[in-house]
N, C-alpha and C. Protein backbone atom coordinates (compact mmCIF):
# COMPACT_ATOMS: atom_id res chain seq x y z
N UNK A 1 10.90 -28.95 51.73
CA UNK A 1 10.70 -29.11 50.31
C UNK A 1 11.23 -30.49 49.90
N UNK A 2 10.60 -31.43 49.01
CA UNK A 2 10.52 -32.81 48.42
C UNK A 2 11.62 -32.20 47.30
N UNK A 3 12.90 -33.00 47.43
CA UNK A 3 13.61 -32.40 46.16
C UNK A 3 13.78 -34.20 45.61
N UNK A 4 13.72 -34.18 43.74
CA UNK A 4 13.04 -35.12 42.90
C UNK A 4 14.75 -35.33 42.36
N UNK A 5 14.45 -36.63 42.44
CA UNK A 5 15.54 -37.50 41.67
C UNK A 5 15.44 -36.81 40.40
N UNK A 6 16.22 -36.32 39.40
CA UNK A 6 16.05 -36.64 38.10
C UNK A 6 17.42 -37.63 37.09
N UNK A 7 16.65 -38.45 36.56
CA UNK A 7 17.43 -39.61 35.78
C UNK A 7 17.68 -39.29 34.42
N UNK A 8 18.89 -38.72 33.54
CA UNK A 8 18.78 -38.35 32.03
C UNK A 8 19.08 -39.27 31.75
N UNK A 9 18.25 -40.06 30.56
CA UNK A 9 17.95 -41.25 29.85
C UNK A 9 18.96 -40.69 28.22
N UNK A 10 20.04 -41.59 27.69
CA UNK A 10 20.22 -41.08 26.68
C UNK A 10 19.54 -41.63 25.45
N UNK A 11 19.81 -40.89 24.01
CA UNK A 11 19.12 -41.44 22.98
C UNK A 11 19.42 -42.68 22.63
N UNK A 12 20.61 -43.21 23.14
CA UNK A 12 20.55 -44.87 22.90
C UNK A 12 20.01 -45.76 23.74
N UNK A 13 20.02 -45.42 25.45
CA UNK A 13 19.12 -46.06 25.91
C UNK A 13 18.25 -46.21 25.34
N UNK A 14 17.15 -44.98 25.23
CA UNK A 14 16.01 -44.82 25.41
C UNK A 14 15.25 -45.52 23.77
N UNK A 15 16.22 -45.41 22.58
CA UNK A 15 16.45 -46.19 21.43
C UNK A 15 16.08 -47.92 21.75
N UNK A 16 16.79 -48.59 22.47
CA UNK A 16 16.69 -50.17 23.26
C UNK A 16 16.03 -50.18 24.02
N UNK A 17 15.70 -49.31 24.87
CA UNK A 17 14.21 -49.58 25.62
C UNK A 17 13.28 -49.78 24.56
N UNK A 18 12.70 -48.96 23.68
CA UNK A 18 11.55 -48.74 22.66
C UNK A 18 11.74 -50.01 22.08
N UNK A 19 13.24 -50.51 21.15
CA UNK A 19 13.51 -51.54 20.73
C UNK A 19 13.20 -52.79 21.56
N UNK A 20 13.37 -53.22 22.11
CA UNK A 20 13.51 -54.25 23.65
C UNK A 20 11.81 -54.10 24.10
N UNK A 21 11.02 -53.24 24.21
CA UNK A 21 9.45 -53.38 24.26
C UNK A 21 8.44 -53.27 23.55
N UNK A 22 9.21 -52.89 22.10
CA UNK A 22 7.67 -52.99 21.43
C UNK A 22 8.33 -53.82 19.84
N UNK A 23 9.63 -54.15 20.26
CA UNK A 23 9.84 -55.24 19.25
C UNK A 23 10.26 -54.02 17.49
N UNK A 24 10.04 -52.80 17.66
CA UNK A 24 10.23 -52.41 16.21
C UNK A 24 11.68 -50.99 16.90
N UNK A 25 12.04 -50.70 15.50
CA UNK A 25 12.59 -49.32 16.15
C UNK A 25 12.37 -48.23 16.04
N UNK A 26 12.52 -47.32 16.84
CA UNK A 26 11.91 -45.85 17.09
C UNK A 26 11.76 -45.49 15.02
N UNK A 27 12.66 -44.96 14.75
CA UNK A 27 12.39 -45.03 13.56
C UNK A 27 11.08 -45.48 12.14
N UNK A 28 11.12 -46.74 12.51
CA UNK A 28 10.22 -47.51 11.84
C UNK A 28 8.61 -47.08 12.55
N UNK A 29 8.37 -46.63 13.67
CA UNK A 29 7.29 -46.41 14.00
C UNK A 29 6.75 -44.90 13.85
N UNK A 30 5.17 -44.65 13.53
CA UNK A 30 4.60 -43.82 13.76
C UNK A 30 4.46 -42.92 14.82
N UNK A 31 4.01 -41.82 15.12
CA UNK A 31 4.05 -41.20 16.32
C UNK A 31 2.85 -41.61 17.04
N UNK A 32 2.06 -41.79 16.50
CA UNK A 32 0.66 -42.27 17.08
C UNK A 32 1.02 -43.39 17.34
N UNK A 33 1.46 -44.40 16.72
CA UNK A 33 1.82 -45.82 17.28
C UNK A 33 2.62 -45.93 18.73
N UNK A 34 3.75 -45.34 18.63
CA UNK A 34 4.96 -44.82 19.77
C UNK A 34 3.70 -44.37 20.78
N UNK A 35 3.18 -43.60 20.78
CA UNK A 35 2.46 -42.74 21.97
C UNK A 35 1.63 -43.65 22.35
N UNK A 36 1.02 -44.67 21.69
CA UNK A 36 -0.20 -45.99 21.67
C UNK A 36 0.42 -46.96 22.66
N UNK A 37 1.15 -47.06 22.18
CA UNK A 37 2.38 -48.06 22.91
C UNK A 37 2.72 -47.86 24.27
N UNK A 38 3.05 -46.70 24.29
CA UNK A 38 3.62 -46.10 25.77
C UNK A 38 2.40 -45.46 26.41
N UNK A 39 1.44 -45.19 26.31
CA UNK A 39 0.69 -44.65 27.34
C UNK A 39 -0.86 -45.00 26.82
N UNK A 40 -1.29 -46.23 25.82
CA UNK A 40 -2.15 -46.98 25.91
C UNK A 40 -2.90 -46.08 24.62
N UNK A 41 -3.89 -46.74 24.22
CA UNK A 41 -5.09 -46.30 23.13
C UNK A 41 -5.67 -44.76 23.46
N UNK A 42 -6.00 -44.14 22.84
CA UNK A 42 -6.79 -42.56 23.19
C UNK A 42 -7.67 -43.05 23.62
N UNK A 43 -8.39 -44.10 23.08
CA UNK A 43 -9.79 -44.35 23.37
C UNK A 43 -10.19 -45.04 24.58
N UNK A 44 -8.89 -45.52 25.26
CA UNK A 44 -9.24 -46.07 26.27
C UNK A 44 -9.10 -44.52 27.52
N UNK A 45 -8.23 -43.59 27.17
CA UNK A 45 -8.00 -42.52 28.47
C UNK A 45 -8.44 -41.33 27.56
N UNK A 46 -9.37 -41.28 26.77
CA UNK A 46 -10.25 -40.18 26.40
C UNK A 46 -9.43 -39.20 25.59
N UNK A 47 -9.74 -37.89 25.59
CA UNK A 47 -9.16 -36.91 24.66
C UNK A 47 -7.88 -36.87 25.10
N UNK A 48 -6.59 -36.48 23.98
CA UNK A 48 -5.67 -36.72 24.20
C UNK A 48 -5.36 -35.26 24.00
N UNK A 49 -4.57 -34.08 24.61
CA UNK A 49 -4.10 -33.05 24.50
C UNK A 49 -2.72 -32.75 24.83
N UNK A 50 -2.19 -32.16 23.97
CA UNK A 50 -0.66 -31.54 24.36
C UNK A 50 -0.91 -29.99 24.18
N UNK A 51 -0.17 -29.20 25.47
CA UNK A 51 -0.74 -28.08 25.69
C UNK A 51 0.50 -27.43 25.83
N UNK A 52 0.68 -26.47 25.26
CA UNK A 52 1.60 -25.11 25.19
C UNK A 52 1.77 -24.29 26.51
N UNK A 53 2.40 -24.81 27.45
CA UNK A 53 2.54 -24.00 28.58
C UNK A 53 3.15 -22.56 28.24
N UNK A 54 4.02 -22.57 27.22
CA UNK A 54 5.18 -21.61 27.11
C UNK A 54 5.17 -20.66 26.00
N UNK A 55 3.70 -20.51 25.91
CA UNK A 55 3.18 -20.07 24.74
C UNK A 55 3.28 -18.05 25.16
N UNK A 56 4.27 -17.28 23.83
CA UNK A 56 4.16 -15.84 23.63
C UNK A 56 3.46 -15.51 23.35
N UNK A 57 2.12 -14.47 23.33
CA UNK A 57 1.13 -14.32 22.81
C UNK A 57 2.16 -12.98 21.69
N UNK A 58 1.68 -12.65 20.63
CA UNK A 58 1.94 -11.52 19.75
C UNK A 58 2.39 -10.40 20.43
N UNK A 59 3.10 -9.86 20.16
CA UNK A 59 2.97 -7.82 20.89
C UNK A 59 2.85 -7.35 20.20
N UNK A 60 1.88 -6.26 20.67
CA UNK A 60 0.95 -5.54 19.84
C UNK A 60 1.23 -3.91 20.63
N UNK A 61 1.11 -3.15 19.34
CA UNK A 61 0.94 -2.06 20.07
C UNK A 61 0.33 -1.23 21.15
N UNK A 62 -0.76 -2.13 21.55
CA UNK A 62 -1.33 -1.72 22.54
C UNK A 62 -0.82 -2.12 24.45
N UNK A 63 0.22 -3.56 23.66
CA UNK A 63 1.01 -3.42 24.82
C UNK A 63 2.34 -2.88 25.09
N UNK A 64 2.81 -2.49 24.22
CA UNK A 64 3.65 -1.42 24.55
C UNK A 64 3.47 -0.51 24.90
N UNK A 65 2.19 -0.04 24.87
CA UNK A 65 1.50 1.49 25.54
C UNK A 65 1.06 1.36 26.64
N UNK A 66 0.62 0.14 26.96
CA UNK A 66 0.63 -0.06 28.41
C UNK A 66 1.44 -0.26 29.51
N UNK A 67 3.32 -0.78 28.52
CA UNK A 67 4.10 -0.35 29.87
C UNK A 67 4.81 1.00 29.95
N UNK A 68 4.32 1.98 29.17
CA UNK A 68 4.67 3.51 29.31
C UNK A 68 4.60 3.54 30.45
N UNK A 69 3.59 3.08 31.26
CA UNK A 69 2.94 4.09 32.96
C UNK A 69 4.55 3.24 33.95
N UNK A 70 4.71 2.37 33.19
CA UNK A 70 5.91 1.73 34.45
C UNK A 70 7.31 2.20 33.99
N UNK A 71 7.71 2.92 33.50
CA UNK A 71 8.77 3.39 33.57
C UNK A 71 8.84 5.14 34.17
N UNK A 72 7.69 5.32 34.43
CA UNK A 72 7.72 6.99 35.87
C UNK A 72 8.23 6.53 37.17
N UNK A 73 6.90 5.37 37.26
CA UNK A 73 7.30 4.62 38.40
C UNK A 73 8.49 4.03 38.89
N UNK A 74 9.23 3.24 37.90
CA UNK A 74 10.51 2.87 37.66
C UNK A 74 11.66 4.06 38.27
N UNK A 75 11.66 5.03 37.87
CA UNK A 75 12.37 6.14 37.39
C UNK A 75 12.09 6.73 39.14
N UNK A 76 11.18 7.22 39.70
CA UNK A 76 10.39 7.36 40.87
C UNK A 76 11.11 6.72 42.31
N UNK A 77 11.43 5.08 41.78
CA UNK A 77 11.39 4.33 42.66
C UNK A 77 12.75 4.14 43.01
N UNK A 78 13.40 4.67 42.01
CA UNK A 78 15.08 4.03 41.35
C UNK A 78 15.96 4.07 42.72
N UNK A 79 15.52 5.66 43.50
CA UNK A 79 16.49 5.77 44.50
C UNK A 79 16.52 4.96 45.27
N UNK A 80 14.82 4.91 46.09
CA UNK A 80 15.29 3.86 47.01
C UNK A 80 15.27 2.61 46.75
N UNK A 81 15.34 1.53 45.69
CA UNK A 81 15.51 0.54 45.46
C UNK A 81 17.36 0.37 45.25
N UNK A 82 17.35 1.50 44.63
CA UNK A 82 19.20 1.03 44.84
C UNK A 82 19.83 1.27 46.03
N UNK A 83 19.27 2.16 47.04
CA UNK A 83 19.74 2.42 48.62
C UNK A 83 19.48 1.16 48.76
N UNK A 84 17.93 0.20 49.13
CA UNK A 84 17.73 -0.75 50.02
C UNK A 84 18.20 -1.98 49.50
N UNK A 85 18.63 -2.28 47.90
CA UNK A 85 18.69 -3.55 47.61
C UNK A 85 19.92 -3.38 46.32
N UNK A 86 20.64 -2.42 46.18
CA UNK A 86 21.76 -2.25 45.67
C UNK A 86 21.73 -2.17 44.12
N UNK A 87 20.74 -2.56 43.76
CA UNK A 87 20.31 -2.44 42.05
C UNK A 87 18.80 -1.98 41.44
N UNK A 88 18.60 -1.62 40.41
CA UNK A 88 17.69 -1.22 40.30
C UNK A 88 16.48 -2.18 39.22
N UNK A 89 15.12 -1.86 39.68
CA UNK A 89 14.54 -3.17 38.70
C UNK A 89 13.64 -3.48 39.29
N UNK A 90 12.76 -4.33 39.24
CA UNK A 90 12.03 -5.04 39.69
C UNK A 90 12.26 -6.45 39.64
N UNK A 91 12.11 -6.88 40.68
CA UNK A 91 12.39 -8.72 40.96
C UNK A 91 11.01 -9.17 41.39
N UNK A 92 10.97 -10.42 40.32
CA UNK A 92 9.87 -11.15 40.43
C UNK A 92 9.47 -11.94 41.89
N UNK A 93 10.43 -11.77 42.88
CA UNK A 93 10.76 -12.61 44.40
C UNK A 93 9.57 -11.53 45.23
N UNK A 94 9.11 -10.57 45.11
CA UNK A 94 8.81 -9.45 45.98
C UNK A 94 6.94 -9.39 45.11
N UNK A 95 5.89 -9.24 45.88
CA UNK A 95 4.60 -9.20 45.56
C UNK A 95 4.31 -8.30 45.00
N UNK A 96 5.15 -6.85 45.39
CA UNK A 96 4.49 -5.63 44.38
C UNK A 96 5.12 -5.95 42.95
N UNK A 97 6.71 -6.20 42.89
CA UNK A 97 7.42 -6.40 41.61
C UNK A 97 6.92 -7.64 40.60
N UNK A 98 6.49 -8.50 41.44
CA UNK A 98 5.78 -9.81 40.64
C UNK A 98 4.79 -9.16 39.85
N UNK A 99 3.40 -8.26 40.19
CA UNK A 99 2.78 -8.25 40.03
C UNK A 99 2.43 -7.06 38.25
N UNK A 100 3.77 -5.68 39.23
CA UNK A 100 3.99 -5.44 37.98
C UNK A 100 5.09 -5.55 36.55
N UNK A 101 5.16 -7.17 36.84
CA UNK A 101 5.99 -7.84 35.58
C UNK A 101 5.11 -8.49 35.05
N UNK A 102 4.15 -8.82 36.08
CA UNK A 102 2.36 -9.70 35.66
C UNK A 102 1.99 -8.32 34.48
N UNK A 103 1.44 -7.23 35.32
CA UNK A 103 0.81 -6.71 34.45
C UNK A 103 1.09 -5.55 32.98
N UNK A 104 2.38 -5.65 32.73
CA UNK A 104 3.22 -5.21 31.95
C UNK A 104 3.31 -6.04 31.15
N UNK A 105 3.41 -7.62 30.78
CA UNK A 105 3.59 -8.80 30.32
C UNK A 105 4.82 -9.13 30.24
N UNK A 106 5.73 -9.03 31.41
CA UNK A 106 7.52 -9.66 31.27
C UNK A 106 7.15 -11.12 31.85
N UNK A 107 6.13 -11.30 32.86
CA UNK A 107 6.06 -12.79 33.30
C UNK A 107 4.83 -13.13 33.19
């Protein structure tokens, strides 16, 4: 596994960088200008999107009725999950447990 440098830039650096390359300060500029600046015209790299990876969808009653069926199972399973692995639950590390945290909506 490739493990990644990461560098935390603080708000005053990163304040004198902006200052120091585009001559104005963070402040004084637009967001569209700032973003123009740093990663070039829309029009030159096409549609520009910022996308909600981390997006909750609503809960709705219909998904709460759908994780009724996983708590038999739960309940079912309890013994031997606390014999073989000392606690009880499902862990997202294991393909059956991933799948039903997938389809329950916990992950």
């Amino acid at each position: 596994m490739i493990e990644r440098e990461t560098k935390y830039v603080s708000e005053y650096q990163l304040r004198a960088y902006i200052l120091e390359h585009f001559g104005k300060d963070v402040r004084d500029m637009s967001g569209v200008e700032l973003l123009e600046g740093m990663f070039g015209t829309f029009r030159e790299r096409g549609d520009f999107r910022i996308e909600n990876r981390y997006y909750q969808p609503k809960e709705t009653w219909v998904h709460r009725l759908n994780r009724l069926w996983a708590f038999p199972l739960t309940l079912i399973c309890s013994p031997y999950m606390y014999i073989k692995h000392g606690q009880i639950g499902w862990s997202d590390k294991t393909r059956f447990g991933s799948w039903l945290l997938k389809v329950t909506g916990y992950a």
